[in-house]
PDB file of N, CA and C in Angstrom:
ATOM      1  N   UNK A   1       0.853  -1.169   0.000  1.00  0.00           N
ATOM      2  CA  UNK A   1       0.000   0.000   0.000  1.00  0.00           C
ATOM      3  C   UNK A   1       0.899   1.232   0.000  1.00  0.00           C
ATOM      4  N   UNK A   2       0.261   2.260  -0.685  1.00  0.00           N
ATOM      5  CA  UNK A   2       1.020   3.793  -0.512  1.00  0.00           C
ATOM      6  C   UNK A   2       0.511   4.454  -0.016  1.00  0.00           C
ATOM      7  N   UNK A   3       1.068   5.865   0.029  1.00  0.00           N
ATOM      8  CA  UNK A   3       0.486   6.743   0.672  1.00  0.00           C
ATOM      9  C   UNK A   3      -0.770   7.344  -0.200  1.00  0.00           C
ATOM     10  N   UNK A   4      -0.947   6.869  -1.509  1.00  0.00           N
ATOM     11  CA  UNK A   4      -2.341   7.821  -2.152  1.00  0.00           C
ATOM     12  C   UNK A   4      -3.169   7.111  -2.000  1.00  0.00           C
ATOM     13  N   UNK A   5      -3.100   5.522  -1.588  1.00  0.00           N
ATOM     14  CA  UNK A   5      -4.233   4.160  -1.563  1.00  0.00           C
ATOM     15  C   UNK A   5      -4.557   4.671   0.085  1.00  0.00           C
ATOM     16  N   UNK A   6      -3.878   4.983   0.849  1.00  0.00           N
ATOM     17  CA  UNK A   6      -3.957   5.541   2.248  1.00  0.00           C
ATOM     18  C   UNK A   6      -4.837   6.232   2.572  1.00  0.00           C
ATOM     19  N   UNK A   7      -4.405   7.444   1.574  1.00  0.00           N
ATOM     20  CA  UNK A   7      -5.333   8.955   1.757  1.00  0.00           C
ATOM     21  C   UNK A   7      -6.611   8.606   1.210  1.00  0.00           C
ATOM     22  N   UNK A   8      -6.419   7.459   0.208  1.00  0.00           N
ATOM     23  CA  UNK A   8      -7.999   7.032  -0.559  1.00  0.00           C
ATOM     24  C   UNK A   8      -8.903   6.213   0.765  1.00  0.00           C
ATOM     25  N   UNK A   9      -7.972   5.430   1.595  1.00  0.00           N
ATOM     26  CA  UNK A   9      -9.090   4.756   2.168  1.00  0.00           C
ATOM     27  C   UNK A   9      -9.232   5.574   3.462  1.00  0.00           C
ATOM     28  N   UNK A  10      -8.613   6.616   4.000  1.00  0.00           N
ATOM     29  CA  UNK A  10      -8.934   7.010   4.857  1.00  0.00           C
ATOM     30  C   UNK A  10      -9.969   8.368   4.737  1.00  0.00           C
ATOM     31  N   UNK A  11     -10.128   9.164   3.390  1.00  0.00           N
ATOM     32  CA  UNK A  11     -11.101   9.871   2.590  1.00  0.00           C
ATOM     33  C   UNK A  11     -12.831   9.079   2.619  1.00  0.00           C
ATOM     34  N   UNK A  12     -12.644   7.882   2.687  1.00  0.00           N
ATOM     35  CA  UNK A  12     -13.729   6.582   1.870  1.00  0.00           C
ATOM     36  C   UNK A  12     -13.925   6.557   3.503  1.00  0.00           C
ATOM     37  N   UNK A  13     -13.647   6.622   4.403  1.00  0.00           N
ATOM     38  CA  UNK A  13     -13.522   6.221   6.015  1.00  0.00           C
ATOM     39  C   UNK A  13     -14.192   7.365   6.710  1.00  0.00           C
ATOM     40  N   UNK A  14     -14.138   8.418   6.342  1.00  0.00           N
ATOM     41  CA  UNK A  14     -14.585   9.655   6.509  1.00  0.00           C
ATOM     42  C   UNK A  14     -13.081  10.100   7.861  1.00  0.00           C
ATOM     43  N   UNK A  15     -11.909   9.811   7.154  1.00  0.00           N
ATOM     44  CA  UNK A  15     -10.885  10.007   8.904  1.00  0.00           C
ATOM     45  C   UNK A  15     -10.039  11.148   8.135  1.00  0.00           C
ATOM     46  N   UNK A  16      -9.195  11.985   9.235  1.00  0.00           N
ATOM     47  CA  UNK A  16      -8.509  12.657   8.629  1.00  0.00           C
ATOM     48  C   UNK A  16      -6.946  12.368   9.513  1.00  0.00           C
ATOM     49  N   UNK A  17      -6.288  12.082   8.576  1.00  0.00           N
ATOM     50  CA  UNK A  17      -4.677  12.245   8.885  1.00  0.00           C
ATOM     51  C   UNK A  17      -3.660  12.601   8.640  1.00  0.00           C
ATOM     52  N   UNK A  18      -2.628  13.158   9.471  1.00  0.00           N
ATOM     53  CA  UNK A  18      -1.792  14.388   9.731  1.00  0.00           C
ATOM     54  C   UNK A  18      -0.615  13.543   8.668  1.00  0.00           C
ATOM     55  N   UNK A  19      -0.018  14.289   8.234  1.00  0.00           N
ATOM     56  CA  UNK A  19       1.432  14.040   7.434  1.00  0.00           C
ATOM     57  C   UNK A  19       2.302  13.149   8.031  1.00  0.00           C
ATOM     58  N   UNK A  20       2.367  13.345   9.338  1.00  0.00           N
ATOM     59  CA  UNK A  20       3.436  12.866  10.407  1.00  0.00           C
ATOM     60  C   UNK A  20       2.605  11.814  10.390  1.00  0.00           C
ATOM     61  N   UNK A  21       1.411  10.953  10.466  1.00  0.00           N
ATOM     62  CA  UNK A  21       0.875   9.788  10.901  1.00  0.00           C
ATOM     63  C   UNK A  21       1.011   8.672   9.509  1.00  0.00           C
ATOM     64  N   UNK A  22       1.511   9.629   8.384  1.00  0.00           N
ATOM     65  CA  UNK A  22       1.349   8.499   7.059  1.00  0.00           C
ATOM     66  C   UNK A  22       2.453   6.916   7.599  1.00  0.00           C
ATOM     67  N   UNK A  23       3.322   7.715   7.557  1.00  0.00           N
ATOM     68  CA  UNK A  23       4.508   6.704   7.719  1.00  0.00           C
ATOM     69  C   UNK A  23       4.009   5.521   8.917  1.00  0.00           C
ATOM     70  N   UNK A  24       3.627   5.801  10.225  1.00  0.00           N
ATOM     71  CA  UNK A  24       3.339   4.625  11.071  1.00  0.00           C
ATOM     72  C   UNK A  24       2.022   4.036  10.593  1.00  0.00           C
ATOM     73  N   UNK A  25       0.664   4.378   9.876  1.00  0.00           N
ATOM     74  CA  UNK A  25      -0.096   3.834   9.606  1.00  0.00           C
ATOM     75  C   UNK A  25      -0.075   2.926   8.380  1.00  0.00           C
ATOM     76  N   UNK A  26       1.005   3.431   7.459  1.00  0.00           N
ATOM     77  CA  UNK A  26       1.180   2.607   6.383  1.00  0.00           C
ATOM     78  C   UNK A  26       2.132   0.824   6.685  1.00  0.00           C
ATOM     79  N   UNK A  27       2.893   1.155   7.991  1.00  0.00           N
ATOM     80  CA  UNK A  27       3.678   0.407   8.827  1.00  0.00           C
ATOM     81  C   UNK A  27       2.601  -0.556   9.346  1.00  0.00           C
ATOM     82  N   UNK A  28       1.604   0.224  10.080  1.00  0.00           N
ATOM     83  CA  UNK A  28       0.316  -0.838  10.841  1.00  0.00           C
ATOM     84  C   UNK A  28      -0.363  -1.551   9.309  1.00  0.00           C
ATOM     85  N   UNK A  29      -0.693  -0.919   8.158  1.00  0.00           N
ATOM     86  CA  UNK A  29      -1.176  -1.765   7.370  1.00  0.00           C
ATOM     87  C   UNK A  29      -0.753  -3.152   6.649  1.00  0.00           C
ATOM     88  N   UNK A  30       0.529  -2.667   6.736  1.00  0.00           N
ATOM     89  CA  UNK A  30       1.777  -4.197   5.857  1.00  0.00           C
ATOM     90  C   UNK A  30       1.896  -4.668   7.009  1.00  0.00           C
ATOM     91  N   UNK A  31       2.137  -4.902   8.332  1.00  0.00           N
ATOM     92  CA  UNK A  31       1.604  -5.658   9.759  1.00  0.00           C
ATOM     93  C   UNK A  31       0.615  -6.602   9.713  1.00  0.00           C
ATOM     94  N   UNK A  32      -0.642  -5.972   9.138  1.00  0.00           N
ATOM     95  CA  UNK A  32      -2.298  -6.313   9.003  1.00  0.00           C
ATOM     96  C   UNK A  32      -2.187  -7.416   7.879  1.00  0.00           C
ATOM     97  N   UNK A  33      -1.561  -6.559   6.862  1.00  0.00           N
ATOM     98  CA  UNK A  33      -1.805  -8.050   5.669  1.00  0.00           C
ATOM     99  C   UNK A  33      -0.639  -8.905   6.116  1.00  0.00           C
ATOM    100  N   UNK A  34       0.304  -8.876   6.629  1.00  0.00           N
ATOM    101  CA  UNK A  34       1.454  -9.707   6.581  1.00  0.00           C
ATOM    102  C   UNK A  34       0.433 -10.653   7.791  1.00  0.00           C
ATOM    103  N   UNK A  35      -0.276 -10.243   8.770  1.00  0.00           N
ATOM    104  CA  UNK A  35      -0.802 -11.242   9.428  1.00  0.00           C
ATOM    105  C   UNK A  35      -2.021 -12.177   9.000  1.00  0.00           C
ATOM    106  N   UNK A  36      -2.472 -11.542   8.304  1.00  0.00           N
ATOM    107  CA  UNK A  36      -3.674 -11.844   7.418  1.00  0.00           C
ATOM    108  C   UNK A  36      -3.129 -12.887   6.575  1.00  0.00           C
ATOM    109  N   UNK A  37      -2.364 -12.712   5.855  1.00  0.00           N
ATOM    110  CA  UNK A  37      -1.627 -13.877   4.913  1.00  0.00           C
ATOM    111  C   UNK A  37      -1.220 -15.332   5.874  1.00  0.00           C
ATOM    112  N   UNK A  38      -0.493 -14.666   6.981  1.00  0.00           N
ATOM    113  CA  UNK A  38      -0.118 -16.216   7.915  1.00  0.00           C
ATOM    114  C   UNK A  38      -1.312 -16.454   8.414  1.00  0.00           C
ATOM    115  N   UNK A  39      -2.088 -16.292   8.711  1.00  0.00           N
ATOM    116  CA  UNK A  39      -3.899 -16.939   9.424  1.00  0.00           C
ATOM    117  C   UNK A  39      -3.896 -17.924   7.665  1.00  0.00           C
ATOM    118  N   UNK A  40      -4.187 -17.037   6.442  1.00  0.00           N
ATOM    119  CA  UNK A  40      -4.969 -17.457   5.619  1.00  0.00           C
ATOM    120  C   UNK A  40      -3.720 -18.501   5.378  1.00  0.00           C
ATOM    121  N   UNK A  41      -2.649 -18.591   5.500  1.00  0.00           N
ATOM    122  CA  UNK A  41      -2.026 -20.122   5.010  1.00  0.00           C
ATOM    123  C   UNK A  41      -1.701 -21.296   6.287  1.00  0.00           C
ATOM    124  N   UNK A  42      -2.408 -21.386   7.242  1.00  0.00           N
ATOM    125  CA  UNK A  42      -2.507 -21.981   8.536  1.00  0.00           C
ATOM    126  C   UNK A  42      -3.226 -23.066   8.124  1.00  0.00           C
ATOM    127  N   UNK A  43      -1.902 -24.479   8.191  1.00  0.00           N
ATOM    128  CA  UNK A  43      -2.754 -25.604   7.466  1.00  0.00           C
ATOM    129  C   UNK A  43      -4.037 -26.252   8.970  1.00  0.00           C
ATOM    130  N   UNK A  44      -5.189 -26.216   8.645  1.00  0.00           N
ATOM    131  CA  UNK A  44      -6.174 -26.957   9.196  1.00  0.00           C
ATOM    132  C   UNK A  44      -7.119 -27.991   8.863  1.00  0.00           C
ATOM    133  N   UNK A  45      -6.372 -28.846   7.711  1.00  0.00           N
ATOM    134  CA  UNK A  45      -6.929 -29.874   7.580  1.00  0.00           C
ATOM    135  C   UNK A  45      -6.657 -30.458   8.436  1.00  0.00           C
ATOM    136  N   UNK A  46      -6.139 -30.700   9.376  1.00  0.00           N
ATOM    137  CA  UNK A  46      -6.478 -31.615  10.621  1.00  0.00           C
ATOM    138  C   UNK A  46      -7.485 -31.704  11.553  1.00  0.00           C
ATOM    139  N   UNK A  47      -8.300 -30.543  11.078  1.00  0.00           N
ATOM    140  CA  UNK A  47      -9.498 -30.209  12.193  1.00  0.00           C
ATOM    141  C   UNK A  47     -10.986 -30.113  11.584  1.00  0.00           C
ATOM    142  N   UNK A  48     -11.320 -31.377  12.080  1.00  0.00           N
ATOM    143  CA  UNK A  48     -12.960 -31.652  11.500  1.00  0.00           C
ATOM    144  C   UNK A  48     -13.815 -30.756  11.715  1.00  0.00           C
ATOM    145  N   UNK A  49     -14.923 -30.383  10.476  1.00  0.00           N
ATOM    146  CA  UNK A  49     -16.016 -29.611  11.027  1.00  0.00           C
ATOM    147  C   UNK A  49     -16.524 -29.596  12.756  1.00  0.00           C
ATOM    148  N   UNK A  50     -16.474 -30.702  13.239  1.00  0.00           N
ATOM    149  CA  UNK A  50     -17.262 -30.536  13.928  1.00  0.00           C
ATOM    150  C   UNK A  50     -16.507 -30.078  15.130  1.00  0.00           C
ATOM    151  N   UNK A  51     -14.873 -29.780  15.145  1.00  0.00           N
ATOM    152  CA  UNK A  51     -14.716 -29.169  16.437  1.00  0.00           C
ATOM    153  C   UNK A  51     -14.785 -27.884  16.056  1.00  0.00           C
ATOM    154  N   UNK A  52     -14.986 -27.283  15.179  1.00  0.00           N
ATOM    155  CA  UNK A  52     -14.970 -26.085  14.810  1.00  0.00           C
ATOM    156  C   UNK A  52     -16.322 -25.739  14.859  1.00  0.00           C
ATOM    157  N   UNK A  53     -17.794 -25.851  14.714  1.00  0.00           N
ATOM    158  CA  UNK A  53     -18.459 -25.785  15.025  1.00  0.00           C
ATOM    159  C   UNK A  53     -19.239 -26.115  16.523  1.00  0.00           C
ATOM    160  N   UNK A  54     -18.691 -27.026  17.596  1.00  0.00           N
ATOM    161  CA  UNK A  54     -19.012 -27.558  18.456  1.00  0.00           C
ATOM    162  C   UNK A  54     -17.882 -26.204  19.486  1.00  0.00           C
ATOM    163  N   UNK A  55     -17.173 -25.325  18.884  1.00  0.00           N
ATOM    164  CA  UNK A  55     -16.839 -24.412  20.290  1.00  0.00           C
ATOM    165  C   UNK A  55     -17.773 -23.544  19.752  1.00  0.00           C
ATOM    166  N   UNK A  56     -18.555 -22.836  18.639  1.00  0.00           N
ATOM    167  CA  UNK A  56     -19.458 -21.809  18.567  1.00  0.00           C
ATOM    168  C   UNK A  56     -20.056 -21.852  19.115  1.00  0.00           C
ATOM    169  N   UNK A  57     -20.734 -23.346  19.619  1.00  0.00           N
ATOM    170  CA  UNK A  57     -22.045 -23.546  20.327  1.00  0.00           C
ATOM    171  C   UNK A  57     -21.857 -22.351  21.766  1.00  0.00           C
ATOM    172  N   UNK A  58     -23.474 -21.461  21.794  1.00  0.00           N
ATOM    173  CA  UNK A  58     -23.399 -20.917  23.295  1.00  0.00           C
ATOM    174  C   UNK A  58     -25.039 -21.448  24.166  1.00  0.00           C
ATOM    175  N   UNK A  59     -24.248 -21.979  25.012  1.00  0.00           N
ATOM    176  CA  UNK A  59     -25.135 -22.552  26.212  1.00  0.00           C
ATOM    177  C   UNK A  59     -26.212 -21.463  26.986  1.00  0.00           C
ATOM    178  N   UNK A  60     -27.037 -21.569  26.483  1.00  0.00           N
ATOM    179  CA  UNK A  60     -27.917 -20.534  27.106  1.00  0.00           C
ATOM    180  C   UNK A  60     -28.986 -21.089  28.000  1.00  0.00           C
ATOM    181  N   UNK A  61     -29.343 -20.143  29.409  1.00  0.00           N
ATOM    182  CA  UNK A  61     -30.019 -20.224  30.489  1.00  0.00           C
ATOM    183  C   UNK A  61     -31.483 -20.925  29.994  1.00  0.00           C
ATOM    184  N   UNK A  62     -31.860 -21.681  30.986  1.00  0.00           N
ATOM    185  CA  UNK A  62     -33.449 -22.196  30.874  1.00  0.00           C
ATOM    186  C   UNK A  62     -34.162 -20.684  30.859  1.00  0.00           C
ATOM    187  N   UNK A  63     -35.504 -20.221  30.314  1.00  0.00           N
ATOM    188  CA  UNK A  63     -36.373 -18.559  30.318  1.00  0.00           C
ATOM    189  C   UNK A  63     -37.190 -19.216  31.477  1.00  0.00           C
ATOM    190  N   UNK A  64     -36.534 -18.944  32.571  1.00  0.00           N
ATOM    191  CA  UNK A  64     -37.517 -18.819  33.951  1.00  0.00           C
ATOM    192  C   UNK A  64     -37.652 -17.846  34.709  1.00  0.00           C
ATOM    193  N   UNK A  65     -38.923 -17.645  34.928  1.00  0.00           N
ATOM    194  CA  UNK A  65     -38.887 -16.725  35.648  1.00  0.00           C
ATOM    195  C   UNK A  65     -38.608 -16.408  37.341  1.00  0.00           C
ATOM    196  N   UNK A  66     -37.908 -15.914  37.515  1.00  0.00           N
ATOM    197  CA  UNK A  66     -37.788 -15.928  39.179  1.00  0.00           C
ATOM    198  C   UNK A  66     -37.901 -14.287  40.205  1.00  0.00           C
ATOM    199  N   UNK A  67     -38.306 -14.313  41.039  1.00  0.00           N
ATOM    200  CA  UNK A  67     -38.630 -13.457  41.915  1.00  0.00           C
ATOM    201  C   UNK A  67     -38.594 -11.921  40.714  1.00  0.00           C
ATOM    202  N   UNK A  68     -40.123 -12.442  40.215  1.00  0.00           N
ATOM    203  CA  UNK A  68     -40.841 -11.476  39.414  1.00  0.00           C
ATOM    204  C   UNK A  68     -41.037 -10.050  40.046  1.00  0.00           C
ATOM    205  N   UNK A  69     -41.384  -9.408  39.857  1.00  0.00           N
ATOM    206  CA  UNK A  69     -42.115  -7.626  40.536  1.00  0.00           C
ATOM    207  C   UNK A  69     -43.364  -7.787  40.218  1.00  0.00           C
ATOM    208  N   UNK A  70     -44.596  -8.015  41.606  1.00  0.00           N
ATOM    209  CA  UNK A  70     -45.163  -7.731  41.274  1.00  0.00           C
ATOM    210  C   UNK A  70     -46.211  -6.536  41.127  1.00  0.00           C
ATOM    211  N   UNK A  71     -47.439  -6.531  40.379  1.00  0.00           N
ATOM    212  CA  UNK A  71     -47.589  -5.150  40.163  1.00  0.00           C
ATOM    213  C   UNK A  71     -47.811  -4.695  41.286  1.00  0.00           C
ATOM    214  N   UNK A  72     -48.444  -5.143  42.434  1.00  0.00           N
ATOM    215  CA  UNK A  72     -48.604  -4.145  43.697  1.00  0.00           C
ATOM    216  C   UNK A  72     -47.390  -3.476  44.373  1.00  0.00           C
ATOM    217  N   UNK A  73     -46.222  -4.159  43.908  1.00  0.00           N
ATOM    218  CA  UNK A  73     -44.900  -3.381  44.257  1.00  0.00           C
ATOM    219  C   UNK A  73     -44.621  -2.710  43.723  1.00  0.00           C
ATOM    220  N   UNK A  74     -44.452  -2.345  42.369  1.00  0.00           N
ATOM    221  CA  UNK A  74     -44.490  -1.936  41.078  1.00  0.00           C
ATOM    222  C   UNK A  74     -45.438  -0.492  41.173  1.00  0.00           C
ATOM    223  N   UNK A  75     -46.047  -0.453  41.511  1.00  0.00           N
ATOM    224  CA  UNK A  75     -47.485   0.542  41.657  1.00  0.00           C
ATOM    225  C   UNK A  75     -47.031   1.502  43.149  1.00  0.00           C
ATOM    226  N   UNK A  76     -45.908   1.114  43.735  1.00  0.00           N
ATOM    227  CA  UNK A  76     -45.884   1.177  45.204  1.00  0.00           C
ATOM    228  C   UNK A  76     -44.481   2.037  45.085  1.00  0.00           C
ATOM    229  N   UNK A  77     -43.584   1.386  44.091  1.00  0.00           N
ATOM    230  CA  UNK A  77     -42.141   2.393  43.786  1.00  0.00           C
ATOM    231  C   UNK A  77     -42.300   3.575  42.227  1.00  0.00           C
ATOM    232  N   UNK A  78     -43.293   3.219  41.397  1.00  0.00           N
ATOM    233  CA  UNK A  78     -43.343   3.833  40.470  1.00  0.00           C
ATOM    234  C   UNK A  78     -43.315   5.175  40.524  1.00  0.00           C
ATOM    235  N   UNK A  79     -43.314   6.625  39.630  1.00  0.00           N
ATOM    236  CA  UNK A  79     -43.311   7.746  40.306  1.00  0.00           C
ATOM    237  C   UNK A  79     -44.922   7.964  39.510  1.00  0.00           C
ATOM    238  N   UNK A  80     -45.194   7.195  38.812  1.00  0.00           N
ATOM    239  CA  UNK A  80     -46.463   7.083  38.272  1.00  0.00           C
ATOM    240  C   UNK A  80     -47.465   5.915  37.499  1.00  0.00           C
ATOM    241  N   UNK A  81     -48.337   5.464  38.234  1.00  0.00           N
ATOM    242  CA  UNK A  81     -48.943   4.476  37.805  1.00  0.00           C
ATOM    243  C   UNK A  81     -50.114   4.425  37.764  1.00  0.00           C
ATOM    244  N   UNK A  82     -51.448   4.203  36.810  1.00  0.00           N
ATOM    245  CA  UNK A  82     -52.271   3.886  36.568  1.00  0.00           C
ATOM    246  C   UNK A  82     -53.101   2.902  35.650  1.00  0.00           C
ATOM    247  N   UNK A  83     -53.963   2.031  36.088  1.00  0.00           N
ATOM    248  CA  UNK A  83     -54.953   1.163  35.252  1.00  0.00           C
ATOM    249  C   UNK A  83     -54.044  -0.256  35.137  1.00  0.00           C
ATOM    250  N   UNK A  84     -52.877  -0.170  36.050  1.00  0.00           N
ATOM    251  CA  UNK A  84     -51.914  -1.210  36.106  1.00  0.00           C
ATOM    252  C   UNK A  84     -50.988  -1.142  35.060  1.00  0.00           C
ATOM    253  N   UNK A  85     -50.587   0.138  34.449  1.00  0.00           N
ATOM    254  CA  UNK A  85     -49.274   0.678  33.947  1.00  0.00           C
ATOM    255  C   UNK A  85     -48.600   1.756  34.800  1.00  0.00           C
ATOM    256  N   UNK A  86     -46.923   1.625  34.052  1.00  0.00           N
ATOM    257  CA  UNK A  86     -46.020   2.445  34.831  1.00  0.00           C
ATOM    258  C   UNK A  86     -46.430   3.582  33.409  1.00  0.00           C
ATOM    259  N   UNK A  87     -46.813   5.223  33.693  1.00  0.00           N
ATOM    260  CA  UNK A  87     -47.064   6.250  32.594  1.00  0.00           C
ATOM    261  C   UNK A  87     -45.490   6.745  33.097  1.00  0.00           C
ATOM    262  N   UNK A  88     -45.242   7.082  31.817  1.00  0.00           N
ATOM    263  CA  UNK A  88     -43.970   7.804  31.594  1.00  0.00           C
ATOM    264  C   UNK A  88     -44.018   8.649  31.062  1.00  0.00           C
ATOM    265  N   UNK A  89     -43.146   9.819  30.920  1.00  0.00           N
ATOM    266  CA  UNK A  89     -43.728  10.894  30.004  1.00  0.00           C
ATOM    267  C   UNK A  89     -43.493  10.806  28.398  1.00  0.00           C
ATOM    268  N   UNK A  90     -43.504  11.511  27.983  1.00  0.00           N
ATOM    269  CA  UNK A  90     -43.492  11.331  26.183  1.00  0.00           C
ATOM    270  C   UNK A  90     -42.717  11.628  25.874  1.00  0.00           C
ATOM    271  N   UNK A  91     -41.792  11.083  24.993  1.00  0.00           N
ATOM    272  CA  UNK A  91     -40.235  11.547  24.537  1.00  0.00           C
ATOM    273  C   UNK A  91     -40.561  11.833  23.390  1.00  0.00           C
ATOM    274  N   UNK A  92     -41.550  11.299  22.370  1.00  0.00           N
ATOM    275  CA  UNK A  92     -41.809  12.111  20.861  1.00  0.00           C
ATOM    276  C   UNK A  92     -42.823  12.289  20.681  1.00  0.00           C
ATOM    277  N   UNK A  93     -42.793  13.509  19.798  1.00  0.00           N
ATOM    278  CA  UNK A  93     -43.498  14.619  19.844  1.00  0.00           C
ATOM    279  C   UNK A  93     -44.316  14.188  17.718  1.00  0.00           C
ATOM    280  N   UNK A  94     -45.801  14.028  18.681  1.00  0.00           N
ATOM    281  CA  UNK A  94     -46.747  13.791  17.234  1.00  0.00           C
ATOM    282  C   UNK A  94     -47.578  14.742  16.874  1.00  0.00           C
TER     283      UNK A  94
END
């Protein structure tokens, strides 16, 4: 990458950068692909679909409910409640 592919993607980015920052950001970019290249040639045919899919898995909680609010408490801390709603005031304007 150069410095005009730079100024192009950081224009396209909406960023603005100082003269003095070309040189270390063009440094962080050949970093980026040079790491990018060793991931993308990382032999993993040794590793079956399924351990690769079997760590995505996420274990999620049973939907139970426990020590609910109920409305008579609810009605009791609210700073406003009626007809068995909490009224709030109106944030947009119709």
């Amino acid at each position: 990458m150069d410095e005009k592919q730079l100024r192009t993607i950081a224009g396209l980015s909406k960023l603005s950068i100082n003269d003095n920052e070309i040189e270390g950001m063009l440094d962080d970019f050949s970093r980026i692909v040079k790491y990018v290249d060793e991931i993308k040639n990382l032999d993993t045919s040794s590793i079956g679909d399924d351990e690769i899919y079997g760590q995505t898995m996420q274990v999620l909680r049973k939907d139970i409910a426990e020590n609910a609010l109920r409305r008579e408490d609810l009605a009791k801390i609210a700073p406003s409640y009626e007809n068995g709603y909490v009224v709030v005031p109106q944030v947009i304007e119709t």
